[in-house]
N, C-alpha and C. Protein backbone atom coordinates (compact mmCIF):
# COMPACT_ATOMS: atom_id res chain seq x y z
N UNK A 1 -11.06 8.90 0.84
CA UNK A 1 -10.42 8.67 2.12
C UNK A 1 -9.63 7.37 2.10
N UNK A 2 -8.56 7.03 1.28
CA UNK A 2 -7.91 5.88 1.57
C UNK A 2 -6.63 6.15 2.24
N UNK A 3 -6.37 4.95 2.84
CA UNK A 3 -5.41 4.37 3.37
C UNK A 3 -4.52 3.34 3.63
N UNK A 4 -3.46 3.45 2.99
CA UNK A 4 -2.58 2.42 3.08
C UNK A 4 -1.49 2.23 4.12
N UNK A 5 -1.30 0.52 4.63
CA UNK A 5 -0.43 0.71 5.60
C UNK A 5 0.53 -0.53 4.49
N UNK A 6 1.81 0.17 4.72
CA UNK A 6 2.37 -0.51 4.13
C UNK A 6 3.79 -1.01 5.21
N UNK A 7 4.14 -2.76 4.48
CA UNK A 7 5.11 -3.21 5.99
C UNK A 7 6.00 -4.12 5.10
N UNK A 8 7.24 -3.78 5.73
CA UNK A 8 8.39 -4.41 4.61
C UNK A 8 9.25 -5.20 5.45
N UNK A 9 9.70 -6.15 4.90
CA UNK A 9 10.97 -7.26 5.96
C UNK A 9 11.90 -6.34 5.52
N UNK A 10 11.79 -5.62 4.78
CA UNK A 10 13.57 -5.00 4.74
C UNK A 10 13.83 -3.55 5.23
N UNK A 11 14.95 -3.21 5.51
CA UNK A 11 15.42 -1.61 5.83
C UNK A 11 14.96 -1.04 4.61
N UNK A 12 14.23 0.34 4.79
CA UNK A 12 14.02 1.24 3.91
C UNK A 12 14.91 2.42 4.03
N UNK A 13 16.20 2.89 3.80
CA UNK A 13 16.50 4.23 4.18
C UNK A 13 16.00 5.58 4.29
N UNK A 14 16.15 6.58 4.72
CA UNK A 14 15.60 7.56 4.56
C UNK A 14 15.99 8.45 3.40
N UNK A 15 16.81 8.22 2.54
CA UNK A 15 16.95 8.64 1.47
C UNK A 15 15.23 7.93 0.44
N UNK A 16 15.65 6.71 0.40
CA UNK A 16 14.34 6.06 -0.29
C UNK A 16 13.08 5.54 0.43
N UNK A 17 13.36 6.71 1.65
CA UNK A 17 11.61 6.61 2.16
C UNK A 17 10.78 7.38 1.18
N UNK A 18 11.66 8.66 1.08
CA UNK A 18 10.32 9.47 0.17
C UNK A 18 10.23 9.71 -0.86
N UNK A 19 11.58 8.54 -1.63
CA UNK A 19 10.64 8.37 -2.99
C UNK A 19 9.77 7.41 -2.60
N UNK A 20 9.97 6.46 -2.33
CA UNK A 20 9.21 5.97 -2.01
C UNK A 20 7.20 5.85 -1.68
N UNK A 21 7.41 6.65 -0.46
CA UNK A 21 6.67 7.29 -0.62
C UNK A 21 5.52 8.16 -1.17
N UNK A 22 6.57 8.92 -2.09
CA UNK A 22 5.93 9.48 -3.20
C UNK A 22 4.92 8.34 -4.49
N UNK A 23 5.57 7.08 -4.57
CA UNK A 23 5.26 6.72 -5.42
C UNK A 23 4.07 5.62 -5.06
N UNK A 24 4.69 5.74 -3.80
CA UNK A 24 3.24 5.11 -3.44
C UNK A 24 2.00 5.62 -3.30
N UNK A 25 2.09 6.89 -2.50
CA UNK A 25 1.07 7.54 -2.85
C UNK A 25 0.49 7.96 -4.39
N UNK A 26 0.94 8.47 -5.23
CA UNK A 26 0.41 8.31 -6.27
C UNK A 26 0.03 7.25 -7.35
N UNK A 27 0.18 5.89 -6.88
CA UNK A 27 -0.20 4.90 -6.87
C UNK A 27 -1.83 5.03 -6.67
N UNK A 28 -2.33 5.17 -5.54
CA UNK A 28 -3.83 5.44 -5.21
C UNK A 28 -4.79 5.72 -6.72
N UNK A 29 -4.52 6.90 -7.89
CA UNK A 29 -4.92 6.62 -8.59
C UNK A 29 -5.50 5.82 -9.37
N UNK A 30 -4.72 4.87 -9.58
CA UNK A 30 -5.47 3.48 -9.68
C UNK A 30 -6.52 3.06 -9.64
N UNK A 31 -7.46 3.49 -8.61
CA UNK A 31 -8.93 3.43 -8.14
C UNK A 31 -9.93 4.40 -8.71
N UNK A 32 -10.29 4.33 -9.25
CA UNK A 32 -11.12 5.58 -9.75
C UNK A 32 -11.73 6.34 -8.74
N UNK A 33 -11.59 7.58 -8.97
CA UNK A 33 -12.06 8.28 -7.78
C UNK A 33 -11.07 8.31 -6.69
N UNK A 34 -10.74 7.93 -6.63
CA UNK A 34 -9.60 8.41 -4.94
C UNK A 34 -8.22 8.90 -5.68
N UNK A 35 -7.76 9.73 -4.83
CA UNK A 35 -6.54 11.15 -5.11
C UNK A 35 -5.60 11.09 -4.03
N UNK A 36 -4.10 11.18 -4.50
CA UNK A 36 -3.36 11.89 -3.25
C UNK A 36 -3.46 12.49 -2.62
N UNK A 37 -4.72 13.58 -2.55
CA UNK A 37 -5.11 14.32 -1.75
C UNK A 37 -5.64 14.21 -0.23
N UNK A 38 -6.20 13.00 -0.07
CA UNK A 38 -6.86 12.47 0.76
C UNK A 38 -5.92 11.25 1.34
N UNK A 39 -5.14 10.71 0.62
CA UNK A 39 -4.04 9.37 1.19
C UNK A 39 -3.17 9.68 2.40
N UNK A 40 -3.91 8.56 3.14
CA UNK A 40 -2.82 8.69 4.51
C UNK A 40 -1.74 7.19 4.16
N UNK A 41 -0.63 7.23 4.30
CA UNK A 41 -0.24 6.08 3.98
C UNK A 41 0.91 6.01 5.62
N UNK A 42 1.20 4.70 5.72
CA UNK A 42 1.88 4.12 6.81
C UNK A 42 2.89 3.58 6.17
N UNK A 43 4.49 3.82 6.42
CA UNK A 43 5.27 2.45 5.95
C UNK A 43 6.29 2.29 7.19
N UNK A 44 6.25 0.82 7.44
CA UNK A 44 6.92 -0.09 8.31
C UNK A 44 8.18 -0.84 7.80
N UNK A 45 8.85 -0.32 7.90
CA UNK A 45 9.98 -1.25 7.70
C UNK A 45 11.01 -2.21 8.74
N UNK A 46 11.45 -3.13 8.13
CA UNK A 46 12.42 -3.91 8.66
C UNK A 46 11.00 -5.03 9.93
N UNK A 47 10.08 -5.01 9.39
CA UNK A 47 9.29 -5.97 10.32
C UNK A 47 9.78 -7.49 10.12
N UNK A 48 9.28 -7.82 10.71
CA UNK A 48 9.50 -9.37 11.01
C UNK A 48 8.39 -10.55 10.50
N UNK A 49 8.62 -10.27 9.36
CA UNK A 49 7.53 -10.66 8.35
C UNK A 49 8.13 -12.16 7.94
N UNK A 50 7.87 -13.20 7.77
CA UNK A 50 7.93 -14.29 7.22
C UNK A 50 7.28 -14.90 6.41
N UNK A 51 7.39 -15.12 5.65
CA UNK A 51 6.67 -15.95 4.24
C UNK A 51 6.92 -17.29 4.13
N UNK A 52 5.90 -18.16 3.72
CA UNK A 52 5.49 -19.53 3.25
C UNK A 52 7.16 -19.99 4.64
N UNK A 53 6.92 -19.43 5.86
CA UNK A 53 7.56 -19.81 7.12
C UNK A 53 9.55 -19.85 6.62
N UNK A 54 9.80 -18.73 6.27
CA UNK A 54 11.06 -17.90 5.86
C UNK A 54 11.14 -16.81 5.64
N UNK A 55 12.75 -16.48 5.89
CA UNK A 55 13.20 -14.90 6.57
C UNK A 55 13.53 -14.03 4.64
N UNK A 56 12.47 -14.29 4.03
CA UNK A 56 12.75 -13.54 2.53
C UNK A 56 12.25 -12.37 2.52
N UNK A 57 12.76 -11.42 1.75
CA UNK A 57 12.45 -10.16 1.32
C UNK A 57 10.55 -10.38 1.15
N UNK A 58 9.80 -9.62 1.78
CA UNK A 58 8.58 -9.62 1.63
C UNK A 58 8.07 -8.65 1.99
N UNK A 59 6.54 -7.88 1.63
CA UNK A 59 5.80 -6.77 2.14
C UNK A 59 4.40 -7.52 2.35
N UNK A 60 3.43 -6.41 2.85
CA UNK A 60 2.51 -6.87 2.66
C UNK A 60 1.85 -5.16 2.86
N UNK A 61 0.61 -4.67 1.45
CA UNK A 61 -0.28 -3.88 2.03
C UNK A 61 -1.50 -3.87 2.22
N UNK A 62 -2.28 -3.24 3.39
CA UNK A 62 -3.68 -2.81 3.40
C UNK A 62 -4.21 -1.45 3.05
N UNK A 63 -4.89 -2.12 2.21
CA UNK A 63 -5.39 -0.51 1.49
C UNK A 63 -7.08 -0.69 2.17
N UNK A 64 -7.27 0.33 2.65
CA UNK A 64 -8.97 0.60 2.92
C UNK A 64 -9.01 1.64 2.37
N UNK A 65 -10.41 1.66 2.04
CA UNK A 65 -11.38 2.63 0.82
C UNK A 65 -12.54 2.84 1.60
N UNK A 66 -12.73 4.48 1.60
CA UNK A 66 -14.19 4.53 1.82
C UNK A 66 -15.25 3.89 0.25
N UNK A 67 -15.96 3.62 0.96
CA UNK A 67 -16.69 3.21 -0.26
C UNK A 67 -15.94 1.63 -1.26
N UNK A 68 -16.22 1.62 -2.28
CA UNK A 68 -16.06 0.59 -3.16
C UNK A 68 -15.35 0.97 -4.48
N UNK A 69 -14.35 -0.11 -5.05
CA UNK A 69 -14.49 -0.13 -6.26
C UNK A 69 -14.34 -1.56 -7.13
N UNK A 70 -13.73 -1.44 -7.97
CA UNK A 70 -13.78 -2.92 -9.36
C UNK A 70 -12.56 -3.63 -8.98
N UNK A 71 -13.07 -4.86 -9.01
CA UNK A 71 -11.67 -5.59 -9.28
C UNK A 71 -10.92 -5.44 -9.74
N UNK A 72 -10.97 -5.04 -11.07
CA UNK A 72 -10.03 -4.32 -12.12
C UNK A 72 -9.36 -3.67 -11.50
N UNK A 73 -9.72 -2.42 -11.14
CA UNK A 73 -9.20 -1.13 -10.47
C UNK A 73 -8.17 -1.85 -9.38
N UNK A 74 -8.88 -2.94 -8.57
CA UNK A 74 -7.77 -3.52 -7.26
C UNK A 74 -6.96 -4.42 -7.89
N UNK A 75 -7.13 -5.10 -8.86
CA UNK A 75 -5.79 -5.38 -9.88
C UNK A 75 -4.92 -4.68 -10.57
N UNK A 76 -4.83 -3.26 -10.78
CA UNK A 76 -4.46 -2.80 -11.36
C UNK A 76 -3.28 -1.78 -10.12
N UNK A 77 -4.16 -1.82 -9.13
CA UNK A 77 -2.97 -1.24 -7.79
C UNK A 77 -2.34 -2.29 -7.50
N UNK A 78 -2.92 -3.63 -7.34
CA UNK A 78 -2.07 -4.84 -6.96
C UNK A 78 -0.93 -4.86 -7.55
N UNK A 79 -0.58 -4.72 -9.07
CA UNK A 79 0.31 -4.81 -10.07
C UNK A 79 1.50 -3.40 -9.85
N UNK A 80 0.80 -2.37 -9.80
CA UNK A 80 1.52 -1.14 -9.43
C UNK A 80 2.23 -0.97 -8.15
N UNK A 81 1.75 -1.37 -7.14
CA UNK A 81 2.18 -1.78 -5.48
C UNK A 81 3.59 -3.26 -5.55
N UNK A 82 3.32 -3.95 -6.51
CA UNK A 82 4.26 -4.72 -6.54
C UNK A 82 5.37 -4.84 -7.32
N UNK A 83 5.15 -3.52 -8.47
CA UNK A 83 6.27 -2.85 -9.21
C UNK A 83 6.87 -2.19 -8.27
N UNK A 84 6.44 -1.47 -7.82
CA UNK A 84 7.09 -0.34 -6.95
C UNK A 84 7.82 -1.36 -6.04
N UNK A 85 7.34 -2.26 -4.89
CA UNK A 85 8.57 -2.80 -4.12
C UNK A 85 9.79 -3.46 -4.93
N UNK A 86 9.30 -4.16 -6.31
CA UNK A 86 9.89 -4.93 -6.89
C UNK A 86 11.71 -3.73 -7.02
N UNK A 87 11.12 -2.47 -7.90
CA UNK A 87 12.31 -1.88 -8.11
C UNK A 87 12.88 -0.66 -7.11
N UNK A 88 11.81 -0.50 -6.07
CA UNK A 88 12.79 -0.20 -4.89
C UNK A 88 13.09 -0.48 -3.55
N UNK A 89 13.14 -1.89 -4.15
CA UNK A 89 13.51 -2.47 -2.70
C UNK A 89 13.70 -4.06 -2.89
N UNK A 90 13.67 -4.16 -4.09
CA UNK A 90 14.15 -5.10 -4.65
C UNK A 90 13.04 -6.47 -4.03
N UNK A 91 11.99 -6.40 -3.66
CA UNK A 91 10.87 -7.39 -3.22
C UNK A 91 10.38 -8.04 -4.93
N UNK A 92 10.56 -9.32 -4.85
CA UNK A 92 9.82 -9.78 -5.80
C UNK A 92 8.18 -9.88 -5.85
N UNK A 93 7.51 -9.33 -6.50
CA UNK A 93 6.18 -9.68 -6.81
C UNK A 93 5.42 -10.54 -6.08
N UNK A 94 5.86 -11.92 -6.10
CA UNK A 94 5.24 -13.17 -5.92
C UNK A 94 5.63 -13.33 -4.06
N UNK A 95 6.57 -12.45 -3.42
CA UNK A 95 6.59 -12.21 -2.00
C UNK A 95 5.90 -11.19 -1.60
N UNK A 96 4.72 -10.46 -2.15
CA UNK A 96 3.99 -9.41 -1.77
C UNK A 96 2.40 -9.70 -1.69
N UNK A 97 1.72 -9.24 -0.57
CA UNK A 97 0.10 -9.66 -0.17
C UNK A 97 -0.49 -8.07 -0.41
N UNK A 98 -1.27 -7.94 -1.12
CA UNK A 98 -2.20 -6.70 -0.52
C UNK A 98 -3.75 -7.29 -0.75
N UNK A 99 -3.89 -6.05 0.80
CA UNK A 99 -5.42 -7.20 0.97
C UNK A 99 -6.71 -5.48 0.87
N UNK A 100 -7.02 -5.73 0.44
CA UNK A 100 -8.13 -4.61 0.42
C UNK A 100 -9.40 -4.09 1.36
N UNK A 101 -9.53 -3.50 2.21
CA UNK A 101 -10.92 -3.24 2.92
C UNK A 101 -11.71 -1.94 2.45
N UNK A 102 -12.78 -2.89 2.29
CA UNK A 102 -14.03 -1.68 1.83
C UNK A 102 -15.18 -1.21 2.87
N UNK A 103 -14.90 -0.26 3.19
CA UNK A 103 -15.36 0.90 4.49
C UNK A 103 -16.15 1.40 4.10
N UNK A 104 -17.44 1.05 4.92
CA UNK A 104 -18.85 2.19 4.74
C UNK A 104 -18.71 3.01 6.15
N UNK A 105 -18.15 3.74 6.81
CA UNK A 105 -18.29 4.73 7.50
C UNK A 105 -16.63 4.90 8.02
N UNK A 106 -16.40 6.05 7.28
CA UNK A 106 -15.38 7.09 7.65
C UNK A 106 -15.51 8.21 8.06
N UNK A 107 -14.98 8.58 9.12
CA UNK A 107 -15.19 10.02 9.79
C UNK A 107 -13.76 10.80 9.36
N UNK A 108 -13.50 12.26 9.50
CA UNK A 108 -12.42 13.19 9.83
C UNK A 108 -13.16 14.59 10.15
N UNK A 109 -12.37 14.86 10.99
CA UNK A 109 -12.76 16.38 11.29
C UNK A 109 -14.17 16.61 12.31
N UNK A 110 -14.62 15.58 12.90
CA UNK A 110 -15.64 15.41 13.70
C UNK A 110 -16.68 15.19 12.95
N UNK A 111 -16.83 14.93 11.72
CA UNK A 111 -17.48 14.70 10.25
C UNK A 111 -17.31 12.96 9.63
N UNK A 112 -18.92 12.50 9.54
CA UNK A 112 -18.60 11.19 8.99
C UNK A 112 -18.96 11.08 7.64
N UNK A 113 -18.39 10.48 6.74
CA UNK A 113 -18.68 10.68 5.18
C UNK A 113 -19.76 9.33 4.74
């Protein structure tokens, strides 16, 4: 059951929402155990995001996880999440935050896991 919300200082078009998109979601891999199958993802663009208090190209995502995994594993999306803005959308690396939450009770479907 993960979920990412993802939020960008810049215009995303709708041409490169869904690659986008796409690549974000299959990104999730990363984690052992969690699948596109289950990814709800959010993306925000053109927010009003400021960094170290300036108007620069920046994102920031939250990924929540039911359950847990390795640092590794959240280094290894960290790195992949910041390729991906890096080459479509031209965000450098070092202007990107992702912060991780680890969730012990998720519900869907009137069902809690």
């Amino acid at each position: 059951m993960p979920y990412i919300d993802a939020k960008f200082s810049v215009k995303v078009d709708e041409k490169q929402l869904e690659g986008l998109a796409k690549v974000i979601t299959n990104s999730i891999t990363a984690i052992p155990g969690k699948s596109t199958q289950s990814l709800m993802l959010n993306i925000e663009d053109e927010c009003k995001l400021f960094f170290r208090g300036e108007n620069v190209p920046c994102a920031i995502f939250e990924v929540k996880l039911f359950g847990s995994s390795t640092k590794e594993a959240y280094r290894t999306l960290t790195a992949k999440l910041c390729e991906i803005v890096q080459s479509e959308l031209g965000i450098e690396g070092k202007n990107v935050y992702v912060k991780f939450d680890e969730v012990a009770n998720w519900g869907k479907d009137s069902f809690m896991f």
